[in-house]
Protein backbone atom coordinates (compact mmCIF):
# COMPACT_ATOMS: atom_id res chain seq x y z
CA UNK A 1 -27.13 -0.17 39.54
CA UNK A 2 -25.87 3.02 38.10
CA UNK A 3 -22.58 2.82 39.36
CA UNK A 4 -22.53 -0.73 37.04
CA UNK A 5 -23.96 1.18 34.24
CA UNK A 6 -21.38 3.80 34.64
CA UNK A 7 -18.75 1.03 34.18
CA UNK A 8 -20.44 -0.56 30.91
CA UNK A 9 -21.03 3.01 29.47
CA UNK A 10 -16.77 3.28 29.98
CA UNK A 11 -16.00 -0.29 28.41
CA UNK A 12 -18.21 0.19 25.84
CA UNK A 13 -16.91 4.02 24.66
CA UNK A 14 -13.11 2.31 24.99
CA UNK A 15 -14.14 -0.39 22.66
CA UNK A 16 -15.84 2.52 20.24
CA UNK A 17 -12.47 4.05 20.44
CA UNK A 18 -10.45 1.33 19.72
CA UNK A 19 -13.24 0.00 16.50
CA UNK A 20 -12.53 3.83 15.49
CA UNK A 21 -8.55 3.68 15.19
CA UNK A 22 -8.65 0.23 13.72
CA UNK A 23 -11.03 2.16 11.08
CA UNK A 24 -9.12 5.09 10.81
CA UNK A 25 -6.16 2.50 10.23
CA UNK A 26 -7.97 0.36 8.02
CA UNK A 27 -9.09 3.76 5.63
CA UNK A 28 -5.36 4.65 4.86
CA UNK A 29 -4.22 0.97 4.32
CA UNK A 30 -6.87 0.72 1.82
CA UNK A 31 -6.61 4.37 0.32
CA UNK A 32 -2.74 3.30 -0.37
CA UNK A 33 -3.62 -0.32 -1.52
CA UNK A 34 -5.85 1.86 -4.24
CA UNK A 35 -3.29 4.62 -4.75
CA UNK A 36 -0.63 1.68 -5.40
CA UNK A 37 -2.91 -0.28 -7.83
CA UNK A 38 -3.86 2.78 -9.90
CA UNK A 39 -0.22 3.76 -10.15
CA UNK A 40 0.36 -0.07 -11.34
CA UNK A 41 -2.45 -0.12 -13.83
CA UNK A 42 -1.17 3.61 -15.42
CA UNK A 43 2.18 2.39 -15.74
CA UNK A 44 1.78 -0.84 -17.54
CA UNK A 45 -0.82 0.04 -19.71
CA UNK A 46 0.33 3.56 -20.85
CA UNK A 47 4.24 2.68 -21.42
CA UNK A 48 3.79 -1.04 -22.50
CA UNK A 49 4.05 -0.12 -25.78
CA UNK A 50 6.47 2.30 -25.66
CA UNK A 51 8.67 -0.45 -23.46
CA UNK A 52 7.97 -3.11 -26.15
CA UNK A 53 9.57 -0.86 -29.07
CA UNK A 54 12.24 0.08 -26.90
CA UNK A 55 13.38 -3.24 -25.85
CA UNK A 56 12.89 -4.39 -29.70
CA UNK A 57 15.41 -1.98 -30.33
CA UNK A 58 17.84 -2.97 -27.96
CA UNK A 59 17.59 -6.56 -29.20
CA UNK A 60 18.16 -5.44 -32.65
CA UNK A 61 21.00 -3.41 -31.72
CA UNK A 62 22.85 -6.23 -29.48
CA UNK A 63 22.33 -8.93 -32.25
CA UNK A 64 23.69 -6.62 -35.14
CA UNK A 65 27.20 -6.10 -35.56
CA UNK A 66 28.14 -3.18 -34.73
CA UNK A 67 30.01 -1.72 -38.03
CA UNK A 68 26.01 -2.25 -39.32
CA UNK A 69 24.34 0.25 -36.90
CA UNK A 70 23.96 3.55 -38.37
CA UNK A 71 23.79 6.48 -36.20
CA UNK A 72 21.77 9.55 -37.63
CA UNK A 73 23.71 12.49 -36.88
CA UNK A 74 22.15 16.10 -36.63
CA UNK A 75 22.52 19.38 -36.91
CA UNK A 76 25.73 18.30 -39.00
CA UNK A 77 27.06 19.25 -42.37
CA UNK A 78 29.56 18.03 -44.59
């Protein structure tokens, strides 16, 4: 009988094991998945303005002929 219990006690601290590297596993997949989202959510939000005006811009220069874009120069005098 304790020679059977000796062999459960050694299945069952295996399995523990194995349920604590899936964890472990499981921990950094979802501490990335987090990392990955926040990163997302900071970059959209805090340059989608900035992005919006910059891309207006570009429009505005690529439809415009270019003898009608006026470059400010400075630090230069006449």
């Amino acid at each position: 009988m304790a020679f059977k219990d000796l062999l459960t006690r050694r299945k069952l601290l295996k399995e523990n094991e194995s349920l604590r590297a899936e964890n472990r596993h499981l921990s950094i997949e979802l501490r990335n998945a987090r990392a990955d989202l926040a990163l997302e959510l900071v970059t959209s939000s805090g340059y989608r303005n900035e992005n919006r005006t910059l891309r207006n811009k570009l429009k505005a220069y690529e439809s415009s002929e270019p003898e009608t874009i006026g470059f400010e120069c400075v630090g230069v005098k006449k």
